[in-house]
Each structure stands twice: as structure tokens, then as C-alpha cells.
Protein backbone atom coordinates (compact mmCIF):
# COMPACT_ATOMS: atom_id res chain seq x y z
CA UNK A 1 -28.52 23.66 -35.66
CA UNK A 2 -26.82 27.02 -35.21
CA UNK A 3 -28.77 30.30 -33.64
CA UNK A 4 -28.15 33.67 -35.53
CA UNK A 5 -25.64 34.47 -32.37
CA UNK A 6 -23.74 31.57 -32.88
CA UNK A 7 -23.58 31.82 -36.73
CA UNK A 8 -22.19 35.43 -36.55
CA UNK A 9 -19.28 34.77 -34.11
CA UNK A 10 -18.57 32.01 -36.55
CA UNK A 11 -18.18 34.41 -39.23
CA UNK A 12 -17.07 36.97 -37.18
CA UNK A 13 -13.64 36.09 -35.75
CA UNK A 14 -11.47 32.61 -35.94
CA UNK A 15 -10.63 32.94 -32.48
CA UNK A 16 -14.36 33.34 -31.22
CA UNK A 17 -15.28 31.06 -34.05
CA UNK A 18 -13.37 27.78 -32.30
CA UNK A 19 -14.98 28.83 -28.75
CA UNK A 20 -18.17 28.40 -30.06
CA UNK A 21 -17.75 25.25 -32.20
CA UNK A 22 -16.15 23.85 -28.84
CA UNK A 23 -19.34 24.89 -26.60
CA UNK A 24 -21.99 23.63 -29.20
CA UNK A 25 -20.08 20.38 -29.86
CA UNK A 26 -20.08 20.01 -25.87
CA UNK A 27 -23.53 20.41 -25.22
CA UNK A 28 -25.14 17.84 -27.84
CA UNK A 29 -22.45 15.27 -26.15
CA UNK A 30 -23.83 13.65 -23.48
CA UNK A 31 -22.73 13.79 -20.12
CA UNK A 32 -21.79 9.87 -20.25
CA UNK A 33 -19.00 10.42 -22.70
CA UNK A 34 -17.76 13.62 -20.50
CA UNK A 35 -16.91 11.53 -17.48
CA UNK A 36 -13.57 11.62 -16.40
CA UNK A 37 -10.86 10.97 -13.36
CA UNK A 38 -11.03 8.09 -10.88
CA UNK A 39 -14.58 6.72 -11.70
CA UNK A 40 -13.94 6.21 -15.37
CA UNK A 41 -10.90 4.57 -14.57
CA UNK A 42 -12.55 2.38 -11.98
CA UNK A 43 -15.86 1.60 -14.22
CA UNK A 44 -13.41 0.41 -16.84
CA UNK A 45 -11.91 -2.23 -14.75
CA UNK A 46 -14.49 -3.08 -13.20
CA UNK A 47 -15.99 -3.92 -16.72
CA UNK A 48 -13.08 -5.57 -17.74
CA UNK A 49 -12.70 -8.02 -15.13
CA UNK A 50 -15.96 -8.68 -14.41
CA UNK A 51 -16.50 -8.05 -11.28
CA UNK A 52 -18.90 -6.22 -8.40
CA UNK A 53 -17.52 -3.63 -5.93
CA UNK A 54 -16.62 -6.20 -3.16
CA UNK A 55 -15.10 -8.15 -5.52
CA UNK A 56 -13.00 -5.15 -7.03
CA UNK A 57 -12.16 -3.91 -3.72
CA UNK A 58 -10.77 -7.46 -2.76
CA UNK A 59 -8.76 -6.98 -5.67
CA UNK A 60 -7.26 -3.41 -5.18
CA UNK A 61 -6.54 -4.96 -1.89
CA UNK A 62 -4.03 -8.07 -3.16
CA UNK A 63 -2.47 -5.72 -5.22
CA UNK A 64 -1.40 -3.19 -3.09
CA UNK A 65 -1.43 -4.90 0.49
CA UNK A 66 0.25 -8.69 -0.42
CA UNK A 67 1.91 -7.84 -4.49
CA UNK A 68 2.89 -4.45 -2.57
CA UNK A 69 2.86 -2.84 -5.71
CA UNK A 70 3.71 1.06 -5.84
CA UNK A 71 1.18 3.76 -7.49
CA UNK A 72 3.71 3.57 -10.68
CA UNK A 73 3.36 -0.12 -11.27
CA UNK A 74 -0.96 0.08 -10.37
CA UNK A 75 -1.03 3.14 -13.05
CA UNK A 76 0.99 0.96 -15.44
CA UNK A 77 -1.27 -2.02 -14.87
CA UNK A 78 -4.18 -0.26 -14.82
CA UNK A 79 -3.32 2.00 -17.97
CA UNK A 80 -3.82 5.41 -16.39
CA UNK A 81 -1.38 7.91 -14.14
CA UNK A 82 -0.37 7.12 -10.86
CA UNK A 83 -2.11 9.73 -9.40
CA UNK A 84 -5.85 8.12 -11.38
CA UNK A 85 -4.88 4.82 -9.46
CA UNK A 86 -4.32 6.00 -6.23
CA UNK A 87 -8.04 8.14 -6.92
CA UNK A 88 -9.08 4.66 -6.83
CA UNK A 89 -8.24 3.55 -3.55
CA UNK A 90 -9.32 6.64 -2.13
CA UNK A 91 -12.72 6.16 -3.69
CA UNK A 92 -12.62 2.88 -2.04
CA UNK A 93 -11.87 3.95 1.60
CA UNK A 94 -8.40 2.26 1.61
CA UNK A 95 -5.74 3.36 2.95
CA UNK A 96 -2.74 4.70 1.05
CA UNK A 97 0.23 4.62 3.67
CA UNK A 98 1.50 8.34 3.74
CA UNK A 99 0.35 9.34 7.29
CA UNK A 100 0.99 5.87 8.62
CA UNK A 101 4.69 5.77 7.72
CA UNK A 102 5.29 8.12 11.15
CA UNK A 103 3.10 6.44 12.71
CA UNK A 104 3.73 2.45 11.97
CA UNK A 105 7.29 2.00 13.08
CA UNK A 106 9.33 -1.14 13.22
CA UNK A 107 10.07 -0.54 16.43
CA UNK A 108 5.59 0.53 17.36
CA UNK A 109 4.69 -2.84 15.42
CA UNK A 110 7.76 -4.96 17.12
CA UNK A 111 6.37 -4.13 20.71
CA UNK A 112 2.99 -4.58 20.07
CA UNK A 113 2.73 -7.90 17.63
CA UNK A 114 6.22 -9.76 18.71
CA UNK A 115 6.58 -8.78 22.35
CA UNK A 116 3.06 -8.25 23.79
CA UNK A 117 1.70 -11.23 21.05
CA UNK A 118 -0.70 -8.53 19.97
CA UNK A 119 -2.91 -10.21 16.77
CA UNK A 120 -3.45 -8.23 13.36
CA UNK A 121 -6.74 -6.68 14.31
CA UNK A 122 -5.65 -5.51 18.06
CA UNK A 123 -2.61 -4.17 16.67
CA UNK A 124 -5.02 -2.40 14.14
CA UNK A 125 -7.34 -0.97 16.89
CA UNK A 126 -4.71 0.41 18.37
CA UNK A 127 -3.17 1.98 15.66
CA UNK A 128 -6.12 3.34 14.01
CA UNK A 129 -5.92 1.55 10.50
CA UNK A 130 -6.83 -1.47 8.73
CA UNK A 131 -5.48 -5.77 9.64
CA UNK A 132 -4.58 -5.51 5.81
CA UNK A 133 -2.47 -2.35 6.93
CA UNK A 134 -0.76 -4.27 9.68
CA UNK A 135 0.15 -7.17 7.73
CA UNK A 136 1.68 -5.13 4.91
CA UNK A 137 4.08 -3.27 7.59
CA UNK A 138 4.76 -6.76 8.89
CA UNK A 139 6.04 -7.97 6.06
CA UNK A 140 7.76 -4.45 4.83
CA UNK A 141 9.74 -4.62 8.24
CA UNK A 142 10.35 -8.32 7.48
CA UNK A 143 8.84 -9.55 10.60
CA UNK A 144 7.77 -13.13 10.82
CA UNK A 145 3.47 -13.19 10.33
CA UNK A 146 2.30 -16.20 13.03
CA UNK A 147 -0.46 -18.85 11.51
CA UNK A 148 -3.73 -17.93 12.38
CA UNK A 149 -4.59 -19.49 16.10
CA UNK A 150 -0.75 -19.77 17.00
CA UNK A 151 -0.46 -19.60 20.35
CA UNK A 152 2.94 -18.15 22.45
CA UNK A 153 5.23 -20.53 23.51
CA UNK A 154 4.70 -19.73 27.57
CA UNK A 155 1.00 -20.17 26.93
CA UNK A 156 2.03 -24.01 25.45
CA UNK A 157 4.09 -24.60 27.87
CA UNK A 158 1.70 -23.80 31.14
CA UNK A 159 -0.79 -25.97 29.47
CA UNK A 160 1.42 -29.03 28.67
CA UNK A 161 2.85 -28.60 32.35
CA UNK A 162 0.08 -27.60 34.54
CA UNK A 163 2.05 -24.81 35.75
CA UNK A 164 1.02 -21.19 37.12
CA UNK A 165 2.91 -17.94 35.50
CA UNK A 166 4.99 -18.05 38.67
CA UNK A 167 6.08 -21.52 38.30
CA UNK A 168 6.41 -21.14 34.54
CA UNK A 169 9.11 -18.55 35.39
CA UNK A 170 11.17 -20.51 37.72
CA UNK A 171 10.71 -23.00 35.14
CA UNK A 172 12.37 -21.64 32.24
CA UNK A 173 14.72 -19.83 35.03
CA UNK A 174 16.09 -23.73 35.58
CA UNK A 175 15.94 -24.56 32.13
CA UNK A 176 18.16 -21.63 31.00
CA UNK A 177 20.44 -22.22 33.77
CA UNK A 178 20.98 -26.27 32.77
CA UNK A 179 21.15 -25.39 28.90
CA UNK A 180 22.55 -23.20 25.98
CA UNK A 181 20.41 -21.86 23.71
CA UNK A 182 21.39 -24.34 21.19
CA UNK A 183 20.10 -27.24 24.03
CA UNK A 184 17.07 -25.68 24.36
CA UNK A 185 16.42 -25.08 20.75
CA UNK A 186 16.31 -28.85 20.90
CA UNK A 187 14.19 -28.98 24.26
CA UNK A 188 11.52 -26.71 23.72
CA UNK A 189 11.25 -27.53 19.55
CA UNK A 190 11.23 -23.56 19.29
CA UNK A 191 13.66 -21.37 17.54
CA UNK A 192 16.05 -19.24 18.84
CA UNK A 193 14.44 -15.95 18.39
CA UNK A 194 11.47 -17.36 19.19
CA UNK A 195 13.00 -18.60 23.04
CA UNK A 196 14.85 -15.43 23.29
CA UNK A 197 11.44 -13.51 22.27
CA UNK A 198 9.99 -15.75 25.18
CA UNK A 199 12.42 -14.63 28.16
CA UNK A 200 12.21 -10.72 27.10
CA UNK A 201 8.31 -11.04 27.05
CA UNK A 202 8.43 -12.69 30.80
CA UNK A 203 11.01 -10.18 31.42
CA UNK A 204 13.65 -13.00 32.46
CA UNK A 205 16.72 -11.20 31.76
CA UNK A 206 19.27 -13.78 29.81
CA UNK A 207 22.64 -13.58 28.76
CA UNK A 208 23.06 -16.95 26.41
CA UNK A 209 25.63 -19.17 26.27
């Protein structure tokens, strides 16, 4: 119902008349209907999918991290603007890339997971981010992701040998003077990049044959 006020703008002016029709319609909606941004967007899935916040986050997590889709292709899955999806993650605590892209380099993530056999989650202490984070970098800079409990190829070949990590190194020393790479390929049942990864790491300096 109108108040006397209200009734005379009405009458009074078109202009004033539409600001008033616009603040009495707004007040007798409620405040459910008058939600908006990120947690609308994120209810709605949520409801749609059926699923609980852990569950949800999971999800937002396979999208981004392991589909690697951008902010354009989440808003177009998720029927809403790039900028509403990434809301999302933020909402969530998860990490959206920009300040890591300095930060993350090949060359950073190289050193610590290929040449010092750093796993996921040391490599993310020392960065400062997420495992999820690393592994998305990894495979962005298309470097090879080892099985879970792989162990280096020295630390196979002290056990199957008995041998200290001075022995080991006059070991492969002798083995890299008798063969080419191609030999020990077929010697060690390791891969080239893997062998040469080997030497650098025990800093046995190699020029192969």
C-alpha cells in the first residue's frame, strides 16, 4: 500500500514517479531474490549437481587444475561471465595463477622437481602454493609427472648394489666410460633423459657418445 508521500511523487513527476515505484517494489522483495555475484552463481551449481562444498571444491579443482580450462571456457560452462567464475574460486581459497606466473618458472620447477627429485608437496612448501598448483605447472611446462612412490634411479641402484654414494659415483663413472648412451639405455632399463638427468644430479659431468 502506498503512503500519501509516495502517492504524490507518483502524481507529481514521471521521473520521480519511476524512483519510487523502483524503491517500493524493492523493499516488499525479499532479500533472497536480491542476491547476486559469486554466491548465486555458486549456490546454483551447487544445486544443480548435487553436491556439498568439499565435493564442489573437488570439482572446481579438476576443472581448472587437470581440464586446465581458462576463466572463458568455466564462465561458458558455468553460464555466467568470466569474471563470476573466477569469484568462485576465490570464494573457495584457490588459487588463480596470476602472481604465480613470475614466480613458477620452468626453469624454478625444473631445478627443484627434476634435478633435486623434489615431490609435489615440497616443491609446494617451497613455493608457497598449492600440490594441485605444482602439478598444473608441471604439466603446462610439459614436464614428465613421476608415479607416486617412484624412486630416483641412483637411489635404485645403491640398493640393488650395496653401494655407498661414493662408490655409486665411480660406478656410473665406469659405466659411462665402457658404454654410449644408447648401451646404457639398455643396461640400466632407464631412458635417456632420465640417465642424463642422473649424471647432472650427481654432478658427473658427461659428454655422450
Amino acid at each position: 500500500m502506498l503512503n500519501i508521500n509516495a502517492e504524490y511523487v507518483i502524481k507529481d513527476c514521471p521521473s520521480k514517479r519511476y524512483g519510487a515505484q523502483k524503491r517500493i517494489v524493492f523493499n516488499q522483495t525479499s532479500m533472497r531474490s536480491k542476491r547476486r555475484g559469486r554466491t548465486r552463481v555458486e549456490v546454483r551449481l551447487k544445486a544443480e549437481r548435487n553436491m556439498d562444498d568439499t565435493a564442489f571444491k573437488e570439482y572446481l579443482l579438476h576443472l581448472r587444475f587437470f581440464q586446465m580450462l581458462t576463466f572463458q571456457q568455466l564462465g561458458q560452462q558455468f553460464t555466467c561471465s568470466p569474471s563470476s567464475a573466477q569469484a568462485v574460486y576465490k570464494r573457495y581459497g584457490i588459487e588463480t595463477k596470476k602472481r604465480y606466473n613470475q614466480i613458477v618458472t620452468p626453469e624454478r620447477l625444473y631445478e627443484l622437481y627434476v634435478y633435486q627429485g623434489k615431490t609435489c608437496l615440497a616443491c609446494a612448501d617451497i613455493l608457497d602454493c598449492s600440490h594441485t598448483l605444482v602439478r598444473y605447472y608441471l604439466l603446462k611446462y610439459h614436464i614428465p609427472i613421476r608415479p607416486a612412490g617412484a624412486r630416483r634411479i641412483e637411489e635404485q641402484i645403491k640398493t640393488q648394489n650395496g653401494l655407498t654414494d661414493k662408490q655409486l659415483c665411480l660406478y656410473l663413472t665406469e659405466l659411462s666410460d665402457r658404454y654410449t648412451l644408447n648401451e646404457l639405455v639398455q643396461e640400466l632399463n632407464h631412458s635417456k633423459g632420465s640417465i642424463r638427468r642422473m649424471y647432472k644430479r650427481l654432478g658427473l659431468k658427461k659428454s655422450w657418445r
